[in-house]
PDB file of N, CA and C in Angstrom:
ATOM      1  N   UNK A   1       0.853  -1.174   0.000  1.00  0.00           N
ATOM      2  CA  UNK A   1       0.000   0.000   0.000  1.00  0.00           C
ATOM      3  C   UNK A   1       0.900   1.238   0.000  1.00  0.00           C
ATOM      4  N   UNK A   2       0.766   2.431  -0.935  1.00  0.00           N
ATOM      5  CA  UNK A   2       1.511   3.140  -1.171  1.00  0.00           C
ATOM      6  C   UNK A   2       1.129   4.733  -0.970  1.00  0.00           C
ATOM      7  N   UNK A   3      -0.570   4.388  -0.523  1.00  0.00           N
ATOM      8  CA  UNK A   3      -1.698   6.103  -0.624  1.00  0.00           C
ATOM      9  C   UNK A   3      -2.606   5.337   0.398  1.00  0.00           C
ATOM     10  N   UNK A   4      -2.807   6.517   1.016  1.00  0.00           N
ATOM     11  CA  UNK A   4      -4.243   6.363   2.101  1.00  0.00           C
ATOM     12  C   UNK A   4      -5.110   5.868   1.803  1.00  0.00           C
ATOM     13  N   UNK A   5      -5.324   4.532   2.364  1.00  0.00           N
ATOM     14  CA  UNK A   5      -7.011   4.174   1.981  1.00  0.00           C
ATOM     15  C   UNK A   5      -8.103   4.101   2.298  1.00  0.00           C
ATOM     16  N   UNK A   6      -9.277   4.866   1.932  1.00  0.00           N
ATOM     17  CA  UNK A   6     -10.519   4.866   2.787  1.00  0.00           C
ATOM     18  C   UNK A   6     -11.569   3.754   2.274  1.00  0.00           C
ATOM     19  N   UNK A   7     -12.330   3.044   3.122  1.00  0.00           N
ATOM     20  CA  UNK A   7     -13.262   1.926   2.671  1.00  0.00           C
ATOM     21  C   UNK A   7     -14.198   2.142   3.243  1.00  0.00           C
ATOM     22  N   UNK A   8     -15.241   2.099   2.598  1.00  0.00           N
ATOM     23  CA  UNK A   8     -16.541   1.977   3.260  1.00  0.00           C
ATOM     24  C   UNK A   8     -16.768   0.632   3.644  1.00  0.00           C
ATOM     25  N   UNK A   9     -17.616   0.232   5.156  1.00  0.00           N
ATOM     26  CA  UNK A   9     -18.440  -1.039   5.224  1.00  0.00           C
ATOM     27  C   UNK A   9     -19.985  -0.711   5.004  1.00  0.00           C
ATOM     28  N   UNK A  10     -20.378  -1.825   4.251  1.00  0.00           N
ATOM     29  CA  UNK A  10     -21.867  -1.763   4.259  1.00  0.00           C
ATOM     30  C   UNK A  10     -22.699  -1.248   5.788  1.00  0.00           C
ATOM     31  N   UNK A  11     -22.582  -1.553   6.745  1.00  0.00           N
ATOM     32  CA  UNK A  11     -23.356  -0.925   7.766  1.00  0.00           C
ATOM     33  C   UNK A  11     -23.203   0.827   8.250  1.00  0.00           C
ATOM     34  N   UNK A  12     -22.113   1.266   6.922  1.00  0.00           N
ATOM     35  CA  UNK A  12     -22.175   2.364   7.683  1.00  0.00           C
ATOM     36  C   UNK A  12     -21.030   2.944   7.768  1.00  0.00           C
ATOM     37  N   UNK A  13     -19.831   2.352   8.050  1.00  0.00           N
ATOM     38  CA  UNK A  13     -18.725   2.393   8.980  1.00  0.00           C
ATOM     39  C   UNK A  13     -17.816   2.554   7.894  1.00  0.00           C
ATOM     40  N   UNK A  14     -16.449   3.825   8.237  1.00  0.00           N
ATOM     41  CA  UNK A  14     -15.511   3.636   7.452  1.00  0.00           C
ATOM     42  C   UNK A  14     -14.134   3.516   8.101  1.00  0.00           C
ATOM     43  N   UNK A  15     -13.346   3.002   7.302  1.00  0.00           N
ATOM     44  CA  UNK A  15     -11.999   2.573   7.604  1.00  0.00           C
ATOM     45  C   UNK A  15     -10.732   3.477   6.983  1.00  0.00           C
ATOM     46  N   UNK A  16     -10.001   4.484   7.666  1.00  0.00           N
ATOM     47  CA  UNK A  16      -9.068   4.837   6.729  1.00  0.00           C
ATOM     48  C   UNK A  16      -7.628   4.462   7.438  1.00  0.00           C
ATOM     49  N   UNK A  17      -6.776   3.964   6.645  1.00  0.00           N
ATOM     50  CA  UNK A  17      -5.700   3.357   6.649  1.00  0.00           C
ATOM     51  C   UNK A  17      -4.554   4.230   5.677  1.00  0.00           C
ATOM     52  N   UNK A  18      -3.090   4.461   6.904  1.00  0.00           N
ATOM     53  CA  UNK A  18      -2.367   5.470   5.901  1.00  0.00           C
ATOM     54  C   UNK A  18      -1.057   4.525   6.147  1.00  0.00           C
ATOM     55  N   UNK A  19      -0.256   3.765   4.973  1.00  0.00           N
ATOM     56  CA  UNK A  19       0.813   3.229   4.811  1.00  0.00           C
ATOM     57  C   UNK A  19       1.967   3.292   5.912  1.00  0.00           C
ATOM     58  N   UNK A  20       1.720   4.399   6.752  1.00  0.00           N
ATOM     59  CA  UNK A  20       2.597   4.352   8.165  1.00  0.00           C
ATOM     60  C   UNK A  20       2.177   3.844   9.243  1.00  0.00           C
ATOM     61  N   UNK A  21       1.023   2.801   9.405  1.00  0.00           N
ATOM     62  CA  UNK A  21       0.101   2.347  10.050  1.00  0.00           C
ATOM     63  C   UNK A  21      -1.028   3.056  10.904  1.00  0.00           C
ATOM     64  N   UNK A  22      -0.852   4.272  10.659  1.00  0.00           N
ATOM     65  CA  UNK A  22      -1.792   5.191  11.467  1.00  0.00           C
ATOM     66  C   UNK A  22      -3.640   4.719  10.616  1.00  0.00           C
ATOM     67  N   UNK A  23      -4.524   4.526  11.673  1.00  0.00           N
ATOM     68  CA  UNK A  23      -5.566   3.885  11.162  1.00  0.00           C
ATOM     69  C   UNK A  23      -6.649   4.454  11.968  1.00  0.00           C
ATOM     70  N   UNK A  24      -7.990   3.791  11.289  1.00  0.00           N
ATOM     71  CA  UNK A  24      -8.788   5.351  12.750  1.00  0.00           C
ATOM     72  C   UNK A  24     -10.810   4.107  11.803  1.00  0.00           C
ATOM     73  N   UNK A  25     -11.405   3.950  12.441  1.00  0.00           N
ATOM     74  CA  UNK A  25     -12.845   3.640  12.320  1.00  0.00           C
ATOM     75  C   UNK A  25     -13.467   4.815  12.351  1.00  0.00           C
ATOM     76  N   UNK A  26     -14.349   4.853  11.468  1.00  0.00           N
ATOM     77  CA  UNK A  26     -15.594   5.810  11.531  1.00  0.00           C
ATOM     78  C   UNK A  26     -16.895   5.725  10.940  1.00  0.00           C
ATOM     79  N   UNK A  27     -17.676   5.803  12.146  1.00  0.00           N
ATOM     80  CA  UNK A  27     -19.265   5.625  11.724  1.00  0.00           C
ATOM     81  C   UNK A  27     -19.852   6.920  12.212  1.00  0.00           C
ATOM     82  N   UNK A  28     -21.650   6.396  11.503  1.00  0.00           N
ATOM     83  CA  UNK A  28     -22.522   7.841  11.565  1.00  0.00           C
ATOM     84  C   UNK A  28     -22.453   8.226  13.456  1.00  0.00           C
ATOM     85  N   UNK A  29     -22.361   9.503  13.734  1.00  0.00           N
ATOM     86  CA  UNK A  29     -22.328   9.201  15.152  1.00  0.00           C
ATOM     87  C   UNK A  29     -21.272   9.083  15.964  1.00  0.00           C
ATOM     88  N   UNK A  30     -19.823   8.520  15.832  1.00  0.00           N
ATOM     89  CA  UNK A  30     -19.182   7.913  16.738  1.00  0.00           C
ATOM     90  C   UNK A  30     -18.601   8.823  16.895  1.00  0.00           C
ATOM     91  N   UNK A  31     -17.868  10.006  16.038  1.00  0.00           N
ATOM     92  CA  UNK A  31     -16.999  11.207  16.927  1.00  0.00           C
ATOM     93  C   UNK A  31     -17.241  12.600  15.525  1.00  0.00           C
ATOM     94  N   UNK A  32     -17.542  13.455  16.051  1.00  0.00           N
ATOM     95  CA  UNK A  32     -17.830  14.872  15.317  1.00  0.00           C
ATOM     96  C   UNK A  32     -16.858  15.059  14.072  1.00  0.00           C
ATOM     97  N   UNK A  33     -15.540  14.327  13.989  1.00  0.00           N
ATOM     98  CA  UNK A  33     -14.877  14.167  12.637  1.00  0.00           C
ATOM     99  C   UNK A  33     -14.015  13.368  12.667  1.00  0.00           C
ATOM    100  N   UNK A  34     -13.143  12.843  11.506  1.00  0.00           N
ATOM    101  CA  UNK A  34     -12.200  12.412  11.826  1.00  0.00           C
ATOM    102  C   UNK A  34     -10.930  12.666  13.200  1.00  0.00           C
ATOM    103  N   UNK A  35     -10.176  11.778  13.491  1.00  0.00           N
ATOM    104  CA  UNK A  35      -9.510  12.417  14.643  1.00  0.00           C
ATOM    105  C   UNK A  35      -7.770  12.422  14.285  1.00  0.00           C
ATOM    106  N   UNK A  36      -7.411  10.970  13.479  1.00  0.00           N
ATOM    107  CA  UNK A  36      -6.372  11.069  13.163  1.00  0.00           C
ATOM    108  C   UNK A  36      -5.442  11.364  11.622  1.00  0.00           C
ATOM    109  N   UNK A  37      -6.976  11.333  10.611  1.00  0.00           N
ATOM    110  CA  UNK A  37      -6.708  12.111   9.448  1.00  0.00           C
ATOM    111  C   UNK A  37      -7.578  13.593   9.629  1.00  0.00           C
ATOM    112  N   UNK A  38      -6.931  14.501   8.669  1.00  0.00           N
ATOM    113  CA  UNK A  38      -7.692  15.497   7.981  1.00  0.00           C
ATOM    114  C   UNK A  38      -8.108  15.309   6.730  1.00  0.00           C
ATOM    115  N   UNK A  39      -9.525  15.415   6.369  1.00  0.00           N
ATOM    116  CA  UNK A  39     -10.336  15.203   5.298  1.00  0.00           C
ATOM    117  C   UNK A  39     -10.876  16.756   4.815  1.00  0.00           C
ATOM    118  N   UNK A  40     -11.041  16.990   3.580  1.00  0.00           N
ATOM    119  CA  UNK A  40     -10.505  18.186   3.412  1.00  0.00           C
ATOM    120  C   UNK A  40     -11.715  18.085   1.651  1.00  0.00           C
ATOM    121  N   UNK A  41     -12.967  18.933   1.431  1.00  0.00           N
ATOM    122  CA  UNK A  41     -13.363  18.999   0.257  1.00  0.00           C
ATOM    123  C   UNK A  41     -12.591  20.226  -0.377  1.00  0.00           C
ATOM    124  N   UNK A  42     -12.682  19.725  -2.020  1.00  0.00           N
ATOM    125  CA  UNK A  42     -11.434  21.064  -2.578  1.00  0.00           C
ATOM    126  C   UNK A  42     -12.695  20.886  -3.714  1.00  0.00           C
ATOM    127  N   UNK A  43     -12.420  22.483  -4.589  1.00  0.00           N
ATOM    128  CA  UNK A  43     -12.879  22.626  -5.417  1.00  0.00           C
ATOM    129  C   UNK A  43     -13.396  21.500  -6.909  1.00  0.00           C
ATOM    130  N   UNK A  44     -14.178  21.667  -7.482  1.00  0.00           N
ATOM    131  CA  UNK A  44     -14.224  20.463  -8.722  1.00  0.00           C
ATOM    132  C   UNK A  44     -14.638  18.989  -8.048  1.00  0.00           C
ATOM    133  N   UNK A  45     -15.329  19.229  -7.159  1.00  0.00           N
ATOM    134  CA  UNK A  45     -15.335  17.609  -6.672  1.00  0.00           C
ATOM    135  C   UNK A  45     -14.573  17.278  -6.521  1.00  0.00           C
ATOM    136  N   UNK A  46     -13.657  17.090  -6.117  1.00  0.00           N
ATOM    137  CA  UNK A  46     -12.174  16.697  -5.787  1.00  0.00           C
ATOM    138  C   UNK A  46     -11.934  17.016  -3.787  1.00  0.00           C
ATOM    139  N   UNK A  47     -11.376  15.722  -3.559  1.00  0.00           N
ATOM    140  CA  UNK A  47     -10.971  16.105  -1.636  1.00  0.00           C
ATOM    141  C   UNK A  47      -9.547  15.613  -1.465  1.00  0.00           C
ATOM    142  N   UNK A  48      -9.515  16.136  -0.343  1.00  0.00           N
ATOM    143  CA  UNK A  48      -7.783  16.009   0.124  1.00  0.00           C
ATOM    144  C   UNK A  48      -7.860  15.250   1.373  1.00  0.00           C
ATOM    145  N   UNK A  49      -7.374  14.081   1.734  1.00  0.00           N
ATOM    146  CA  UNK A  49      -7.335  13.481   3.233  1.00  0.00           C
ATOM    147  C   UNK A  49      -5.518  13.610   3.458  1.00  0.00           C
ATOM    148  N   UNK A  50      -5.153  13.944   4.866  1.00  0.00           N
ATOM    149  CA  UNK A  50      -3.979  14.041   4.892  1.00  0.00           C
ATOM    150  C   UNK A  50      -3.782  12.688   6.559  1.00  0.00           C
ATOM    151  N   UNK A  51      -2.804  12.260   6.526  1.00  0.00           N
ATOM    152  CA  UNK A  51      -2.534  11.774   8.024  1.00  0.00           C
ATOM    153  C   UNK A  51      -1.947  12.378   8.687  1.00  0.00           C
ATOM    154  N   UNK A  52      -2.438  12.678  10.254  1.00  0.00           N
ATOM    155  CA  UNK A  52      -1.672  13.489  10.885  1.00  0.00           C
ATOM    156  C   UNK A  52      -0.705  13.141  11.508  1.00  0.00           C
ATOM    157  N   UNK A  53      -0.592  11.827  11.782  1.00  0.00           N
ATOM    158  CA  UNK A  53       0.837  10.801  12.103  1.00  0.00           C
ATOM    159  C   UNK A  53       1.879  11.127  11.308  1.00  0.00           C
ATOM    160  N   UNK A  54       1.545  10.987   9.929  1.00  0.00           N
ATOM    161  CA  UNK A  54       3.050  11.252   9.346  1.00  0.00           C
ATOM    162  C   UNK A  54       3.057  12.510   8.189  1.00  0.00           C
ATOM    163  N   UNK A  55       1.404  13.141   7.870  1.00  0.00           N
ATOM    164  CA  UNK A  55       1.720  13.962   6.682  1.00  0.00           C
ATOM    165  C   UNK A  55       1.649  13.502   5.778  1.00  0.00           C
ATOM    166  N   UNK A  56       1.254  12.320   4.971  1.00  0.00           N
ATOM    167  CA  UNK A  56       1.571  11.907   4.163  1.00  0.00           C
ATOM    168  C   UNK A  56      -0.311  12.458   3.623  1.00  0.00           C
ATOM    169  N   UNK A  57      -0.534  12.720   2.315  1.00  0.00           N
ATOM    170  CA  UNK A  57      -1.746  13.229   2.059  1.00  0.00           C
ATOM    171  C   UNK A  57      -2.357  12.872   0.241  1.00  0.00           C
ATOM    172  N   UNK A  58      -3.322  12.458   0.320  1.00  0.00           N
ATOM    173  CA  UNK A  58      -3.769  12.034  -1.147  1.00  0.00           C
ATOM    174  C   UNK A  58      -5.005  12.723  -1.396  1.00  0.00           C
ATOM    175  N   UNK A  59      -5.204  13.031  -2.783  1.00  0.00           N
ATOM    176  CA  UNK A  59      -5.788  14.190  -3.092  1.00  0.00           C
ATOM    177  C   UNK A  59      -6.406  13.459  -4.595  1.00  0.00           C
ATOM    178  N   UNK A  60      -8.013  13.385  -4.353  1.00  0.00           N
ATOM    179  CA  UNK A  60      -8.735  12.487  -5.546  1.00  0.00           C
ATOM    180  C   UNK A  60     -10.071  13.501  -5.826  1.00  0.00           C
ATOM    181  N   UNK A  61     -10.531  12.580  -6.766  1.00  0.00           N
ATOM    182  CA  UNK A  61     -11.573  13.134  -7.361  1.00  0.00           C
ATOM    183  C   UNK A  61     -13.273  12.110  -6.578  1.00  0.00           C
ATOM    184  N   UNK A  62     -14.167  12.904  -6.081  1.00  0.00           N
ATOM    185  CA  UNK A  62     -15.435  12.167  -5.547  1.00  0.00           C
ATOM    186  C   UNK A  62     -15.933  11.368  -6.713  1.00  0.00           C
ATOM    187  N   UNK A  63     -16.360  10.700  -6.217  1.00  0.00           N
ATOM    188  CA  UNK A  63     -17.066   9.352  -7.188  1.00  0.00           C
ATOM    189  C   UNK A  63     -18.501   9.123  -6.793  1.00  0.00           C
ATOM    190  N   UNK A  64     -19.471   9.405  -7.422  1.00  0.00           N
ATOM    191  CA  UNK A  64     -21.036   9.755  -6.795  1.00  0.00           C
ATOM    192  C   UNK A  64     -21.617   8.098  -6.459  1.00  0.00           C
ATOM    193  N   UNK A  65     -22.134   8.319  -5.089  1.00  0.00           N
ATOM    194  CA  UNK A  65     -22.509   7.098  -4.871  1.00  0.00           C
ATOM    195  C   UNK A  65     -23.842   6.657  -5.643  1.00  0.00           C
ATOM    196  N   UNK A  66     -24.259   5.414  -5.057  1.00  0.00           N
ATOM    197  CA  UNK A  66     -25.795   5.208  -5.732  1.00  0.00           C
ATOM    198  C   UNK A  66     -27.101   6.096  -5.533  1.00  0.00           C
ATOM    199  N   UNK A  67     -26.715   6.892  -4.668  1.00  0.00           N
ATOM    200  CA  UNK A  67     -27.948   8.091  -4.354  1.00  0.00           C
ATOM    201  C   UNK A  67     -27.476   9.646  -5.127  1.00  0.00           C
ATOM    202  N   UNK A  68     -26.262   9.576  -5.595  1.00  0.00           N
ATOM    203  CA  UNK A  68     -25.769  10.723  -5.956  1.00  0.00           C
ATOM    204  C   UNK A  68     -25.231  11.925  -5.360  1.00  0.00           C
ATOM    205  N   UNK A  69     -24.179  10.895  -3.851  1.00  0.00           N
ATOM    206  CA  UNK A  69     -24.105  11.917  -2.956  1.00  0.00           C
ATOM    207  C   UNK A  69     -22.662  12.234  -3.395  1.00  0.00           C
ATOM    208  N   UNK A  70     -22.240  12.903  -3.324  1.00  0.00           N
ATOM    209  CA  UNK A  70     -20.401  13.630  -2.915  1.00  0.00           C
ATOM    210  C   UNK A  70     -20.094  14.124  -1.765  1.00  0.00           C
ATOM    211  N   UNK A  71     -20.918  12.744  -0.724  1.00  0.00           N
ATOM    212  CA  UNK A  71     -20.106  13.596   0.907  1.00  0.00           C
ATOM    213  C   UNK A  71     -18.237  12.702   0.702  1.00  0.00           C
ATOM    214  N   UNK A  72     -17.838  13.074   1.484  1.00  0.00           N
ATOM    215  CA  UNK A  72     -16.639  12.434   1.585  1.00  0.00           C
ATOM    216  C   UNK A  72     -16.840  11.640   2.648  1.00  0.00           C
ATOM    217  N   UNK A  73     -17.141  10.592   2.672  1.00  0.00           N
ATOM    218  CA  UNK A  73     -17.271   9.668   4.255  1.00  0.00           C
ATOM    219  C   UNK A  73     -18.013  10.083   5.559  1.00  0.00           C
ATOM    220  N   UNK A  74     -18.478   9.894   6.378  1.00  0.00           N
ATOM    221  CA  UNK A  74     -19.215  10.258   7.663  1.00  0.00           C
ATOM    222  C   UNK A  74     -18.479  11.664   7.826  1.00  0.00           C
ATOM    223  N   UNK A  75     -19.226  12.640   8.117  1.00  0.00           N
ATOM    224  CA  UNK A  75     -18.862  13.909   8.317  1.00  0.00           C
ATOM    225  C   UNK A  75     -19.721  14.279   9.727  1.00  0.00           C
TER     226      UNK A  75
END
Protein backbone atom coordinates (compact mmCIF):
# COMPACT_ATOMS: atom_id res chain seq x y z
CA UNK A 1 0.00 0.00 0.00
CA UNK A 2 1.51 3.14 -1.17
CA UNK A 3 -1.70 6.10 -0.62
CA UNK A 4 -4.24 6.36 2.10
CA UNK A 5 -7.01 4.17 1.98
CA UNK A 6 -10.52 4.87 2.79
CA UNK A 7 -13.26 1.93 2.67
CA UNK A 8 -16.54 1.98 3.26
CA UNK A 9 -18.44 -1.04 5.22
CA UNK A 10 -21.87 -1.76 4.26
CA UNK A 11 -23.36 -0.92 7.77
CA UNK A 12 -22.17 2.36 7.68
CA UNK A 13 -18.72 2.39 8.98
CA UNK A 14 -15.51 3.64 7.45
CA UNK A 15 -12.00 2.57 7.60
CA UNK A 16 -9.07 4.84 6.73
CA UNK A 17 -5.70 3.36 6.65
CA UNK A 18 -2.37 5.47 5.90
CA UNK A 19 0.81 3.23 4.81
CA UNK A 20 2.60 4.35 8.16
CA UNK A 21 0.10 2.35 10.05
CA UNK A 22 -1.79 5.19 11.47
CA UNK A 23 -5.57 3.89 11.16
CA UNK A 24 -8.79 5.35 12.75
CA UNK A 25 -12.84 3.64 12.32
CA UNK A 26 -15.59 5.81 11.53
CA UNK A 27 -19.27 5.62 11.72
CA UNK A 28 -22.52 7.84 11.57
CA UNK A 29 -22.33 9.20 15.15
CA UNK A 30 -19.18 7.91 16.74
CA UNK A 31 -17.00 11.21 16.93
CA UNK A 32 -17.83 14.87 15.32
CA UNK A 33 -14.88 14.17 12.64
CA UNK A 34 -12.20 12.41 11.83
CA UNK A 35 -9.51 12.42 14.64
CA UNK A 36 -6.37 11.07 13.16
CA UNK A 37 -6.71 12.11 9.45
CA UNK A 38 -7.69 15.50 7.98
CA UNK A 39 -10.34 15.20 5.30
CA UNK A 40 -10.50 18.19 3.41
CA UNK A 41 -13.36 19.00 0.26
CA UNK A 42 -11.43 21.06 -2.58
CA UNK A 43 -12.88 22.63 -5.42
CA UNK A 44 -14.22 20.46 -8.72
CA UNK A 45 -15.34 17.61 -6.67
CA UNK A 46 -12.17 16.70 -5.79
CA UNK A 47 -10.97 16.11 -1.64
CA UNK A 48 -7.78 16.01 0.12
CA UNK A 49 -7.33 13.48 3.23
CA UNK A 50 -3.98 14.04 4.89
CA UNK A 51 -2.53 11.77 8.02
CA UNK A 52 -1.67 13.49 10.88
CA UNK A 53 0.84 10.80 12.10
CA UNK A 54 3.05 11.25 9.35
CA UNK A 55 1.72 13.96 6.68
CA UNK A 56 1.57 11.91 4.16
CA UNK A 57 -1.75 13.23 2.06
CA UNK A 58 -3.77 12.03 -1.15
CA UNK A 59 -5.79 14.19 -3.09
CA UNK A 60 -8.74 12.49 -5.55
CA UNK A 61 -11.57 13.13 -7.36
CA UNK A 62 -15.43 12.17 -5.55
CA UNK A 63 -17.07 9.35 -7.19
CA UNK A 64 -21.04 9.76 -6.79
CA UNK A 65 -22.51 7.10 -4.87
CA UNK A 66 -25.79 5.21 -5.73
CA UNK A 67 -27.95 8.09 -4.35
CA UNK A 68 -25.77 10.72 -5.96
CA UNK A 69 -24.10 11.92 -2.96
CA UNK A 70 -20.40 13.63 -2.92
CA UNK A 71 -20.11 13.60 0.91
CA UNK A 72 -16.64 12.43 1.59
CA UNK A 73 -17.27 9.67 4.26
CA UNK A 74 -19.21 10.26 7.66
CA UNK A 75 -18.86 13.91 8.32
Amino acid sequence: MDEIEMMPIPDGTWIMVCPCGQSEVRGRGLKPSWQAFEAKMLPGRRYRVCCKACGRCLEDRLIYGSKGSTRLGPS
